[in-house]
C-alpha atoms as a PDB file:
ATOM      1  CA  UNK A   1      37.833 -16.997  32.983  1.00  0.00           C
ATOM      2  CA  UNK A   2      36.053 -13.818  32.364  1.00  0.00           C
ATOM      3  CA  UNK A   3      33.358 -12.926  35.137  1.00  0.00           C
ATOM      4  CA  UNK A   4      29.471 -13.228  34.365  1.00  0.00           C
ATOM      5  CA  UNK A   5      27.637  -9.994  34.345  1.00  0.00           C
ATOM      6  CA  UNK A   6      24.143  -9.300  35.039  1.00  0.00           C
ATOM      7  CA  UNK A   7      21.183  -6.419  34.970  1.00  0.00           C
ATOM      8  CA  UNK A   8      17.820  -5.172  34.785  1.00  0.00           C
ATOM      9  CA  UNK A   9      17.187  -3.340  32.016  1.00  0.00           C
ATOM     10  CA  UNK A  10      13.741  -1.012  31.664  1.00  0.00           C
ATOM     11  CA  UNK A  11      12.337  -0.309  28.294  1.00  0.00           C
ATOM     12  CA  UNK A  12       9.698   2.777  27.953  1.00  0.00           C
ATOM     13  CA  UNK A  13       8.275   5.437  25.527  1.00  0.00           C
ATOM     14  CA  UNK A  14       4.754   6.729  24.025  1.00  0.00           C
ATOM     15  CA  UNK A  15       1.976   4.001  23.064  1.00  0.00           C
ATOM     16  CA  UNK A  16       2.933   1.622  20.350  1.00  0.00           C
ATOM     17  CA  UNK A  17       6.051   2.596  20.449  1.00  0.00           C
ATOM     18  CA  UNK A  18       7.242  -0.746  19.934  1.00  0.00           C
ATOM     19  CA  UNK A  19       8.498  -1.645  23.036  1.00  0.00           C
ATOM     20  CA  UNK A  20       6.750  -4.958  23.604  1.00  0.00           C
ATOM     21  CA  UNK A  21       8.089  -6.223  20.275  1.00  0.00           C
ATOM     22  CA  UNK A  22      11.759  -5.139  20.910  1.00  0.00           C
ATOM     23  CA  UNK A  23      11.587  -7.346  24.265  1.00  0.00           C
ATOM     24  CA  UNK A  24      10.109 -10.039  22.475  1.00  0.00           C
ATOM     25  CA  UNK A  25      12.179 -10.105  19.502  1.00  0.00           C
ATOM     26  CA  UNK A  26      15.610  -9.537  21.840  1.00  0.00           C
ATOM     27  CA  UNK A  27      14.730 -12.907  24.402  1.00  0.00           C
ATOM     28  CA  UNK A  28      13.628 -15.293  21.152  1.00  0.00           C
ATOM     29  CA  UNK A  29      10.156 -15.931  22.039  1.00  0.00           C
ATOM     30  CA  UNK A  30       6.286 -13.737  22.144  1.00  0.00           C
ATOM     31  CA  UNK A  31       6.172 -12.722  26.236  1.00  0.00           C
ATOM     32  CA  UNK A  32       4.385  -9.553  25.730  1.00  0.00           C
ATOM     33  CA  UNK A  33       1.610  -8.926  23.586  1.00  0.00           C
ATOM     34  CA  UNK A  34       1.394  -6.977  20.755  1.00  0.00           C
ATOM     35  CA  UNK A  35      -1.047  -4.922  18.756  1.00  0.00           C
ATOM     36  CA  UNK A  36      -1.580  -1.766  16.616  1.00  0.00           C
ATOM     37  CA  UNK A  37      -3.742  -0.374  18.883  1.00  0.00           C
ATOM     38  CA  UNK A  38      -2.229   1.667  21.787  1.00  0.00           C
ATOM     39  CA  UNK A  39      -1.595   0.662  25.718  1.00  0.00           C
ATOM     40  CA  UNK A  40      -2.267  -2.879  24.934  1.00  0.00           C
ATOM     41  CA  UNK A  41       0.524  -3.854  27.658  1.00  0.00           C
ATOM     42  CA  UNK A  42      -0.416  -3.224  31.031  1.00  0.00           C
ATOM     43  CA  UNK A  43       1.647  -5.065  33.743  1.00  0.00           C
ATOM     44  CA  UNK A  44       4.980  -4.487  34.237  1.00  0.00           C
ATOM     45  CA  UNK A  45       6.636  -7.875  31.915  1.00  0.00           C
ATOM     46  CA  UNK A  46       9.844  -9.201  32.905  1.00  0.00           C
ATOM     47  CA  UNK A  47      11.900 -10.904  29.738  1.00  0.00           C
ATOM     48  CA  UNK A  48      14.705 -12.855  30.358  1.00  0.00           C
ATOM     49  CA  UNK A  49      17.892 -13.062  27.541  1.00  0.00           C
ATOM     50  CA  UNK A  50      20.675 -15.136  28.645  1.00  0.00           C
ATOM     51  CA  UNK A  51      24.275 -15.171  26.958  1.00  0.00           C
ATOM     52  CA  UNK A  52      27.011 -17.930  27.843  1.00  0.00           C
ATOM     53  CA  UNK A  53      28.628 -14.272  29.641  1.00  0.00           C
ATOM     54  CA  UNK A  54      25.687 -12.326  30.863  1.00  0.00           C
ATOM     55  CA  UNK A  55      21.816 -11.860  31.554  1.00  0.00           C
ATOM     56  CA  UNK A  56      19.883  -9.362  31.203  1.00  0.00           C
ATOM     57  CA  UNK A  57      16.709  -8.798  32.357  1.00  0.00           C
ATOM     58  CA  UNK A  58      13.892  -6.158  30.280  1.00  0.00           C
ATOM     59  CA  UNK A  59      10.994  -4.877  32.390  1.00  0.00           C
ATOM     60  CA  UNK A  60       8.438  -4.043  29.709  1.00  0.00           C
ATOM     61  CA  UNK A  61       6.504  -0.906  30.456  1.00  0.00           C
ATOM     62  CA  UNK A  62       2.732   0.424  29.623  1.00  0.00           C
ATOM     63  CA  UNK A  63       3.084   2.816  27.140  1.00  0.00           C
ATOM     64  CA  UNK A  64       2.957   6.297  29.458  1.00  0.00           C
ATOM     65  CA  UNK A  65      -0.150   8.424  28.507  1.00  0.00           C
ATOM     66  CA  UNK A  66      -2.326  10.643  30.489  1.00  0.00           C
ATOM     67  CA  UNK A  67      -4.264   8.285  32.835  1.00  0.00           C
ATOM     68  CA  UNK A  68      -7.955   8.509  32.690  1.00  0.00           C
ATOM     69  CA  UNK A  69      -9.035   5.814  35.434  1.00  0.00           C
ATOM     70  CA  UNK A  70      -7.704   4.065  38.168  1.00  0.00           C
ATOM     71  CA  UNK A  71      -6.296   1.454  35.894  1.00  0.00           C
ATOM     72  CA  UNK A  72      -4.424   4.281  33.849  1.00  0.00           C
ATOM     73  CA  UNK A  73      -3.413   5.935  37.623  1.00  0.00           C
ATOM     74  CA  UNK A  74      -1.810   2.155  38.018  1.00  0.00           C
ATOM     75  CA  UNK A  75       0.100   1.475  34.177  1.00  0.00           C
ATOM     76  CA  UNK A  76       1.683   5.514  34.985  1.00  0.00           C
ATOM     77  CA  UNK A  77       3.143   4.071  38.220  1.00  0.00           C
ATOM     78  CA  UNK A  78       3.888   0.472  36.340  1.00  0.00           C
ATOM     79  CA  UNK A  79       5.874   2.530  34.107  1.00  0.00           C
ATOM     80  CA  UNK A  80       7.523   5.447  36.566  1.00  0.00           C
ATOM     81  CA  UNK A  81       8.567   2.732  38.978  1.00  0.00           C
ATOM     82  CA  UNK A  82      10.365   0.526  37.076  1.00  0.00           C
ATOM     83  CA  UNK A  83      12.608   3.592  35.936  1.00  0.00           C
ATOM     84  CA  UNK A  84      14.424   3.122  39.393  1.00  0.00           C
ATOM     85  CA  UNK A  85      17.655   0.396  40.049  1.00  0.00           C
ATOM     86  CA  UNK A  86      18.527  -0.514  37.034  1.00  0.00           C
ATOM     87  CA  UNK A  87      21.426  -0.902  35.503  1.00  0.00           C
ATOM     88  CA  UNK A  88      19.599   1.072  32.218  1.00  0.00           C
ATOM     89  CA  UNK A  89      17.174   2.414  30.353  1.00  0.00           C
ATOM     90  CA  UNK A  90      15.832   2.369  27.047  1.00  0.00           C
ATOM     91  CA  UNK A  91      14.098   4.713  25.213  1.00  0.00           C
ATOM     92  CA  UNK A  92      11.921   3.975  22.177  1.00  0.00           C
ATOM     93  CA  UNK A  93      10.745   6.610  19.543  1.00  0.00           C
ATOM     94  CA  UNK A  94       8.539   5.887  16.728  1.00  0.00           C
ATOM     95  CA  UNK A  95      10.202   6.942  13.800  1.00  0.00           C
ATOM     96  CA  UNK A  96       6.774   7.209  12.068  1.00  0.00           C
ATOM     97  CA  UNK A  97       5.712   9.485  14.052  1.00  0.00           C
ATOM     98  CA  UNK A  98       8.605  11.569  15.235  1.00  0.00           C
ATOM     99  CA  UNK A  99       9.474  12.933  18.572  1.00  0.00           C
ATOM    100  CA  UNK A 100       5.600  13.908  20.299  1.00  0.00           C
ATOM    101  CA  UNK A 101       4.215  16.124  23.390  1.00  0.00           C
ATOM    102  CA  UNK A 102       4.235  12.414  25.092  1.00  0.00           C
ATOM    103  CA  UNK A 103       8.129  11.902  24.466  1.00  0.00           C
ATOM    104  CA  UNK A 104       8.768  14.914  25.435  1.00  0.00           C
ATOM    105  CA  UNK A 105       7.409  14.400  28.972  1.00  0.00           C
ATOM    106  CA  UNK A 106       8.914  11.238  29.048  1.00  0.00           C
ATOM    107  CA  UNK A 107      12.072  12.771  28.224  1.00  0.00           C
ATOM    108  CA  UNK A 108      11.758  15.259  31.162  1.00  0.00           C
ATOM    109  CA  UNK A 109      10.983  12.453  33.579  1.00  0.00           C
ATOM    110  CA  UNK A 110      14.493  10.483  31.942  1.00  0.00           C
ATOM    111  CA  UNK A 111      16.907  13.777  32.606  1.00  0.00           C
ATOM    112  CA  UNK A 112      16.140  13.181  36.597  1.00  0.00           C
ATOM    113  CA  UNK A 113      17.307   8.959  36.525  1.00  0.00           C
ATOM    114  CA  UNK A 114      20.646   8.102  37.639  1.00  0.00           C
ATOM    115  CA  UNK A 115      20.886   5.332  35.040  1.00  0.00           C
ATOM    116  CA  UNK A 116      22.625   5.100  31.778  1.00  0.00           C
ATOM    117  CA  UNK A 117      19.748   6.168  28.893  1.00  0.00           C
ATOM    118  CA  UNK A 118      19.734   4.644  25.977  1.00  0.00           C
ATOM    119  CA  UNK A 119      17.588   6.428  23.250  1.00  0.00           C
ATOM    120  CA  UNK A 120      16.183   3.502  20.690  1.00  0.00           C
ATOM    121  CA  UNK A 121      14.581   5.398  17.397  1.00  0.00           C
ATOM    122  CA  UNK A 122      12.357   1.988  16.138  1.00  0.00           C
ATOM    123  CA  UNK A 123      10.424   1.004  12.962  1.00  0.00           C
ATOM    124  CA  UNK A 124      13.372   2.813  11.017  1.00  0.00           C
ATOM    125  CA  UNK A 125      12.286  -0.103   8.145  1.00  0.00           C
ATOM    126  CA  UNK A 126       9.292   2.002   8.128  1.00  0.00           C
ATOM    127  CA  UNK A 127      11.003   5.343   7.786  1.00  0.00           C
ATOM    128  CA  UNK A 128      12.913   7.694   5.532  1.00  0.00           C
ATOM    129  CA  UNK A 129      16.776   8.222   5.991  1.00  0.00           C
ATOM    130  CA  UNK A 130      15.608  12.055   6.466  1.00  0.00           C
ATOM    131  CA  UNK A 131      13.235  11.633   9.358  1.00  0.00           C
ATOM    132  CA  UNK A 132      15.340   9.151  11.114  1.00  0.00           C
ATOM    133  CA  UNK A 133      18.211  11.760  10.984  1.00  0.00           C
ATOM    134  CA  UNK A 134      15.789  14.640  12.098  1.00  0.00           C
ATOM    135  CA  UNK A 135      14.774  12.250  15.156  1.00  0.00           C
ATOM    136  CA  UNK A 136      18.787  11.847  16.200  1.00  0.00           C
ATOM    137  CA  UNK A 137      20.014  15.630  15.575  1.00  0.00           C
ATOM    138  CA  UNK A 138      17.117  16.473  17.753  1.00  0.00           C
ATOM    139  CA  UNK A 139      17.664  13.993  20.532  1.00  0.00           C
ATOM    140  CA  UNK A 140      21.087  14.838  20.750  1.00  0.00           C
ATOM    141  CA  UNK A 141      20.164  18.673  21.408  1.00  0.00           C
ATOM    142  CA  UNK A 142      18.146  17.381  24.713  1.00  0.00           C
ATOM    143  CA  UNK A 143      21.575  16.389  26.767  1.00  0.00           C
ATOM    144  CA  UNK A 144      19.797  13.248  28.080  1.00  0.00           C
ATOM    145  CA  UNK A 145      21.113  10.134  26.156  1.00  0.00           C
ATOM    146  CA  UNK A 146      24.808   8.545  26.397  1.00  0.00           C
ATOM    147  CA  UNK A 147      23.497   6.915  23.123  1.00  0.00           C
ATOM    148  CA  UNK A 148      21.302   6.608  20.180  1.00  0.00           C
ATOM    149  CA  UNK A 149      20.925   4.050  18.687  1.00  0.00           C
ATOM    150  CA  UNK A 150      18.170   2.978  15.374  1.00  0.00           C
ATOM    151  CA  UNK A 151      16.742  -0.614  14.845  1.00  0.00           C
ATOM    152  CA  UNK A 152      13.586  -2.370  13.195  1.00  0.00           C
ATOM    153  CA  UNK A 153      12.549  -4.431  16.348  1.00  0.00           C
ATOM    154  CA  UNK A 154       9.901  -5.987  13.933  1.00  0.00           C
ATOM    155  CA  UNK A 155      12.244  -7.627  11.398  1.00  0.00           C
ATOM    156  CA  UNK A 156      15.220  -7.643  13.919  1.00  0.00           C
ATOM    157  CA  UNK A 157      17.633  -5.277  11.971  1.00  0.00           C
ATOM    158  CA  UNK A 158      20.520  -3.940  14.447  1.00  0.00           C
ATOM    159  CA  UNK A 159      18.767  -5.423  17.262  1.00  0.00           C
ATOM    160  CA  UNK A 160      22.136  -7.668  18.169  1.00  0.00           C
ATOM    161  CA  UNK A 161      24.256  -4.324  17.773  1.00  0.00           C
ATOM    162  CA  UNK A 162      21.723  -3.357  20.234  1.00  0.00           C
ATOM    163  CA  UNK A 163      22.242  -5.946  22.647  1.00  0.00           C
ATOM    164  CA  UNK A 164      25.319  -6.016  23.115  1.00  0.00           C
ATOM    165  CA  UNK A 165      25.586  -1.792  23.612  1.00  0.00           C
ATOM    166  CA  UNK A 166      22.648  -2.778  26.942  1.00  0.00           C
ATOM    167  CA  UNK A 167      25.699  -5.653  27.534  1.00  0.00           C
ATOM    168  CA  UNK A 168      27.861  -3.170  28.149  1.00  0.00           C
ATOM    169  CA  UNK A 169      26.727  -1.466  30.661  1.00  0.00           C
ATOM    170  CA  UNK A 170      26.021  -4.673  33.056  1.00  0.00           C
ATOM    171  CA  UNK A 171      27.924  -4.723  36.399  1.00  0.00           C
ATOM    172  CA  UNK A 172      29.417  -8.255  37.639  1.00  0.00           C
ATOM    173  CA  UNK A 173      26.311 -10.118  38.733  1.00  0.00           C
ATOM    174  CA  UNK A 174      24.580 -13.655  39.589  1.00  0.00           C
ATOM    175  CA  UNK A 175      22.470 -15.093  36.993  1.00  0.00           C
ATOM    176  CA  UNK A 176      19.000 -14.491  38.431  1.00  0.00           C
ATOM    177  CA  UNK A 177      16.690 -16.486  36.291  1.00  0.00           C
ATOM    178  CA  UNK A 178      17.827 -20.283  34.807  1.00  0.00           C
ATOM    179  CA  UNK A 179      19.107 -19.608  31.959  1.00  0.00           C
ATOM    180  CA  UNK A 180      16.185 -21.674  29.775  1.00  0.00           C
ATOM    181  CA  UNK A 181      13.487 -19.164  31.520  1.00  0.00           C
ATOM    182  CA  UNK A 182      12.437 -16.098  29.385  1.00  0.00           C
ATOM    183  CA  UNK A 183       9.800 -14.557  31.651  1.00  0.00           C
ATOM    184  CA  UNK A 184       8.820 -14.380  35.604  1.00  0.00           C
ATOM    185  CA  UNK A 185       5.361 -13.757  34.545  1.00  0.00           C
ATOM    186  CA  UNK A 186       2.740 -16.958  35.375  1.00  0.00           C
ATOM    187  CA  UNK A 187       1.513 -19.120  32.572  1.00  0.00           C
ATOM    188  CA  UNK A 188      -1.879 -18.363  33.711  1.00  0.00           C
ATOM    189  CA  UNK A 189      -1.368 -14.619  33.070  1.00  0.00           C
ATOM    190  CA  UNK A 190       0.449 -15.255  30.049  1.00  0.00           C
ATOM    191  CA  UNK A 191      -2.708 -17.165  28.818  1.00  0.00           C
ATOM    192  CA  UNK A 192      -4.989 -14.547  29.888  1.00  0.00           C
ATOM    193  CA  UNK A 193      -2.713 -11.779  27.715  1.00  0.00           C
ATOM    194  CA  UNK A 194      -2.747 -13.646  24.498  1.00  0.00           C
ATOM    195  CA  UNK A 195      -6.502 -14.317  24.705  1.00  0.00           C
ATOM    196  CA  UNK A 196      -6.646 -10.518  25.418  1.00  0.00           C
ATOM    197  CA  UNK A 197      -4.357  -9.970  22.147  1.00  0.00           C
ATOM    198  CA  UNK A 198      -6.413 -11.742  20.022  1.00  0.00           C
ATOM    199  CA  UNK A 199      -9.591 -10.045  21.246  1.00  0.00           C
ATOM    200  CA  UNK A 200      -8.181  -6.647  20.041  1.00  0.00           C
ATOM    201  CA  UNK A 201      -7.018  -7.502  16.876  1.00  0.00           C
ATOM    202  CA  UNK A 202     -10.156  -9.250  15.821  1.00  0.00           C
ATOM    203  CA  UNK A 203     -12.399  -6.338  17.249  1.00  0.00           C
ATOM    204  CA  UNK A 204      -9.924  -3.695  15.941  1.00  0.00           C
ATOM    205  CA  UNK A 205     -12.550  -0.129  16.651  1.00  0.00           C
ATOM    206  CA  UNK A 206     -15.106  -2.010  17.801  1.00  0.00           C
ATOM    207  CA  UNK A 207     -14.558  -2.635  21.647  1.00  0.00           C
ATOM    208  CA  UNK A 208     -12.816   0.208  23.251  1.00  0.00           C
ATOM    209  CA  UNK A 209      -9.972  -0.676  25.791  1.00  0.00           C
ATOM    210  CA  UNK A 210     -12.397  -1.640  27.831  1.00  0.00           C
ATOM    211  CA  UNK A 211     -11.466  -5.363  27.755  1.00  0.00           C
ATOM    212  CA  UNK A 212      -9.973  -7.835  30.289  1.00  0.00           C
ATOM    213  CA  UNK A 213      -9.270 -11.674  31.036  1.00  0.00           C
ATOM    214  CA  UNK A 214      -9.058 -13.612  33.534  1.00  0.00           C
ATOM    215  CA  UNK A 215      -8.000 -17.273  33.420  1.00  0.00           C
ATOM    216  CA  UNK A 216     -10.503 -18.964  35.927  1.00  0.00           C
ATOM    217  CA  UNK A 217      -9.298 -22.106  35.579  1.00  0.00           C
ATOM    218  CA  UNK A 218      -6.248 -24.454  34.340  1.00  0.00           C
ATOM    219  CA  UNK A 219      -6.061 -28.272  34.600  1.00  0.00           C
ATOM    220  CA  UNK A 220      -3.590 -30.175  33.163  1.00  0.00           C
ATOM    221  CA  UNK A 221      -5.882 -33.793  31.922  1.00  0.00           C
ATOM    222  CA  UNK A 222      -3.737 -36.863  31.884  1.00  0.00           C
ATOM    223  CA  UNK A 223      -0.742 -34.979  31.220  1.00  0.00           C
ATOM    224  CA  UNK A 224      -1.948 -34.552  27.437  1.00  0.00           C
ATOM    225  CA  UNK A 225      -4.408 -31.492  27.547  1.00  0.00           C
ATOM    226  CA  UNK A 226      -4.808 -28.118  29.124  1.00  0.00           C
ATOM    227  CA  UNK A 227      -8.655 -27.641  29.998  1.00  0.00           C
ATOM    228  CA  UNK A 228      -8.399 -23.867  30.369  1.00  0.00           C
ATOM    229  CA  UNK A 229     -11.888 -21.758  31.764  1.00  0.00           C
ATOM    230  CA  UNK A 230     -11.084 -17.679  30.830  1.00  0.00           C
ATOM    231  CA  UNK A 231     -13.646 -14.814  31.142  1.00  0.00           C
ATOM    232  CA  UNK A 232     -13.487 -11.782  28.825  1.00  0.00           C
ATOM    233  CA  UNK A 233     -14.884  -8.903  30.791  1.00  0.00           C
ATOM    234  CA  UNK A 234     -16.289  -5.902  29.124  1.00  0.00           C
ATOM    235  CA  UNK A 235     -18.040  -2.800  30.585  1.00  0.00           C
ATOM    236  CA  UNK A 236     -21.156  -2.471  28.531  1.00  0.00           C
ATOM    237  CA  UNK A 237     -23.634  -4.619  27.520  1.00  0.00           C
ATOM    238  CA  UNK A 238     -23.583  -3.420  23.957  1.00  0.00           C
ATOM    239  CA  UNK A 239     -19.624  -4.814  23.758  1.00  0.00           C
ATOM    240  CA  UNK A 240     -20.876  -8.060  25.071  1.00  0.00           C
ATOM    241  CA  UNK A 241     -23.301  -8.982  21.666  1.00  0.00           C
ATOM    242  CA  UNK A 242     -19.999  -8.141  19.698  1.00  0.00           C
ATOM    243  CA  UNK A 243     -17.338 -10.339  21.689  1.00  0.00           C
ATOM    244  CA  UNK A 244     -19.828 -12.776  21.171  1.00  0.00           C
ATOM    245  CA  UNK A 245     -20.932 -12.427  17.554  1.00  0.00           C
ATOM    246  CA  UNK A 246     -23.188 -13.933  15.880  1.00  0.00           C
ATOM    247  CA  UNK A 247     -23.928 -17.148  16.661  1.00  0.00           C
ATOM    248  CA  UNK A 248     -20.812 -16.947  18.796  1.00  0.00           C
ATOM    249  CA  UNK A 249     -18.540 -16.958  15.659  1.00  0.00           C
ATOM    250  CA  UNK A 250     -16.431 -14.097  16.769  1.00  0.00           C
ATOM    251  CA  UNK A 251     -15.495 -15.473  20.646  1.00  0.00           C
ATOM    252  CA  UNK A 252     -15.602 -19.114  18.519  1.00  0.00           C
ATOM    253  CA  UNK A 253     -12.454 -17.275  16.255  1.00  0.00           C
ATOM    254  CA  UNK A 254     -11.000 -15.378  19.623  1.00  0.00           C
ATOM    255  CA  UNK A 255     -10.691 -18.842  21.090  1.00  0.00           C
ATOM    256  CA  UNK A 256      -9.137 -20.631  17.616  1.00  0.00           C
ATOM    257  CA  UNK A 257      -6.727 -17.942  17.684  1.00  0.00           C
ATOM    258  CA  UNK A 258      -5.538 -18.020  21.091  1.00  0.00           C
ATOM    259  CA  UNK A 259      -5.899 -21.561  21.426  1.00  0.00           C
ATOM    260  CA  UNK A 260      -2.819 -22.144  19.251  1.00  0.00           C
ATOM    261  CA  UNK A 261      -0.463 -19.574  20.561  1.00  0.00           C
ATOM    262  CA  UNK A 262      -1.259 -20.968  23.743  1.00  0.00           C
ATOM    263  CA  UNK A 263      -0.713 -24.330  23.016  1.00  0.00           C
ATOM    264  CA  UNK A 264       2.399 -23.360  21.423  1.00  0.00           C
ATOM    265  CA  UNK A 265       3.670 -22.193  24.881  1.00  0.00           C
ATOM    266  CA  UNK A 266       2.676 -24.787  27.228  1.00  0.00           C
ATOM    267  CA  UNK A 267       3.749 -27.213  24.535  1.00  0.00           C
ATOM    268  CA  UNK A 268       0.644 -29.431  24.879  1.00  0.00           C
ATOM    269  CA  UNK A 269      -3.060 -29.283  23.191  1.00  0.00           C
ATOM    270  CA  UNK A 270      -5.652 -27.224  24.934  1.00  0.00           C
ATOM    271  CA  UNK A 271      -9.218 -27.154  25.759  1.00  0.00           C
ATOM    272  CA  UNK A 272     -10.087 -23.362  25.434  1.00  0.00           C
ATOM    273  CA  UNK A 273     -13.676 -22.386  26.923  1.00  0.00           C
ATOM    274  CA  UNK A 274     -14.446 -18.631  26.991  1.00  0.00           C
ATOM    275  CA  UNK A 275     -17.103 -16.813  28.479  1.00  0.00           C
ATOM    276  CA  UNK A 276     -18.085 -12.939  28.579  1.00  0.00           C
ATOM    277  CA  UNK A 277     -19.268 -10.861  31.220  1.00  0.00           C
ATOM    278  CA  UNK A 278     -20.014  -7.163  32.018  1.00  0.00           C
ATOM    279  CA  UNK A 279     -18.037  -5.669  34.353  1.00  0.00           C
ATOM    280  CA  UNK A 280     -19.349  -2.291  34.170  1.00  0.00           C
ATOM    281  CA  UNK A 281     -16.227   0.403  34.671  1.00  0.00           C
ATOM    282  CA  UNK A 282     -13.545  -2.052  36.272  1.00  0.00           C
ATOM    283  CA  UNK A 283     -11.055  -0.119  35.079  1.00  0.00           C
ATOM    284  CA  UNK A 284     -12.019   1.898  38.001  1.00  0.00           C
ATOM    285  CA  UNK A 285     -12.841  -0.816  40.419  1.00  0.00           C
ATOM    286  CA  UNK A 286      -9.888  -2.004  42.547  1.00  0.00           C
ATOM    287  CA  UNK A 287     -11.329  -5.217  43.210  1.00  0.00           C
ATOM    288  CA  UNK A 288     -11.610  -5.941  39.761  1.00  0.00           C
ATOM    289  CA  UNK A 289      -8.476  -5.093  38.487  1.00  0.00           C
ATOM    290  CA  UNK A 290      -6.890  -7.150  41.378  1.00  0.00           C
ATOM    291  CA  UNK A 291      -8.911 -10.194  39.754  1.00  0.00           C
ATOM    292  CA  UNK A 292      -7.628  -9.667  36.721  1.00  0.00           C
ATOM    293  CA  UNK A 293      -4.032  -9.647  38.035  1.00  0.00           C
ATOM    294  CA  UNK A 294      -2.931  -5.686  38.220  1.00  0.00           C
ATOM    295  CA  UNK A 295      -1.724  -6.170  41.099  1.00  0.00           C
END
């Protein structure tokens, strides 16, 4: 009987490099949310993937970028901390995009972690043969990586290849999380990060990154319906008019969207009710941010 084998596994790399969708796309099921626009993850995420012989555990990182405010000081340390015991690492590249001043840093940071690197060039469906060469010849020059590896984490292409490389480097372990669980991270904050997705996309350039949620409330009614009270904070009263729309039709659509990806993971029908406030600049406010779960 062969033994079980288990590990934590940290993914990082530049804003949207893809890293939330590789997680999501490796455990089966949407943990971490995902958008075009940059730093839209900003806890550390834990996804769980589970094999009959091992488990492996991603911590999803912020995407690392020159802080501006106390909430950037805290997604830097999110993503510098989780680089330490565990079993590996993973780097992503955008192979749109190439290898940037912000890899490069990143890259510095790697060459000092005692843990096996993986380098991950993504979106190669995306990307020419030629660049996606470029990107490996010049990672190899860097003496950082004991492998490099290309995949499409959006359509899913090499992704098992991929698994099974992390696999490899697992030590002999328990099984930390049952093996039906694909995230530590609370329902509740869950919630609040798909209601925050769907905010984003709809707004796209309108709203800087100045958004947050926090789930007030959740009530489960006669074990048939969430009834779920969430606050989108903003910091200026301008960005409150266009959460809002007009005539509330664009919080009305922010609320049809999220309702149903939320009701697809509690596996009941919800009751969504949204408000908006102004916080002004709580990405600076401690408090705040402790609120809203940055803990």
């Amino acid at each position: 009987m062969s033994s079980f084998k288990s590990g934590f596994v940290t993914v990082v790399g530049s804003p949207n490099a893809g890293k939330s969708t590789l997680i999501n796309t490796m455990v089966g099921q949407k943990i971490s949310i995902v958008s075009e626009r940059a730093q839209t993850t900003r806890n550390r995420i834990m996804g769980v993937l589970t094999r009959k012989d091992y488990q492996i555990v991603f911590i999803d990182t912020p995407g690392i970028t020159t802080p501006k405010n106390k909430l950037g000081d805290y997604m830097l340390k999110v993503a510098y901390d989780s680089l330490n015991e565990v079993e590996a690492v993973l780097f992503l590249v955008d192979s749109t995009i190439g290898i940037g001043e912000k890899d490069l840093a990143i890259i510095k940071k790697l060459k000092s972690v005692k843990a096996p690197v993986i380098a991950v060039i993504n979106k190669t469906d995306a990307s020419s043969v030629d660049a996606v060469d470029t990107i490996i010849e010049a990672l190899k020059g860097m003496d950082c990586f004991d492998e490099i590896l290309k995949v499409s984490a959006k359509y899913g292409d090499r992704v098992p290849k991929l698994e099974k490389h992390i696999a490899s480097y697992l030590p002999e372990g328990p099984m930390y999380y049952p093996e039906d669980m694909v995230t530590d991270m609370p329902e509740r904050v869950i919630c609040g990060e798909l209601i925050r997705e769907k905010a984003l996309k709809l707004l796209r350039q309108e709203i800087p990154h100045g958004i947050g949620v926090g789930i007030d409330k959740m009530e489960l009614r006669d074990d048939q319906i969430y009834d779920i009270w969430a606050t989108i904070y903003c910091e200026r009263d301008g960005h409150k008019g266009i959460i809002i729309g007009k005539q509330g039709s664009m919080l009305k659509q922010i609320g049809t969207d999220a309702r149903r990806e939320i009701e697809w993971l509690l596996g009941t029908k919800v009751n969504l009710k949204l408000w908006v406030k102004v916080k002004p600049d709580w990405r600076n406010n401690i408090s705040v941010m402790h609120e809203l779960g940055y803990e």
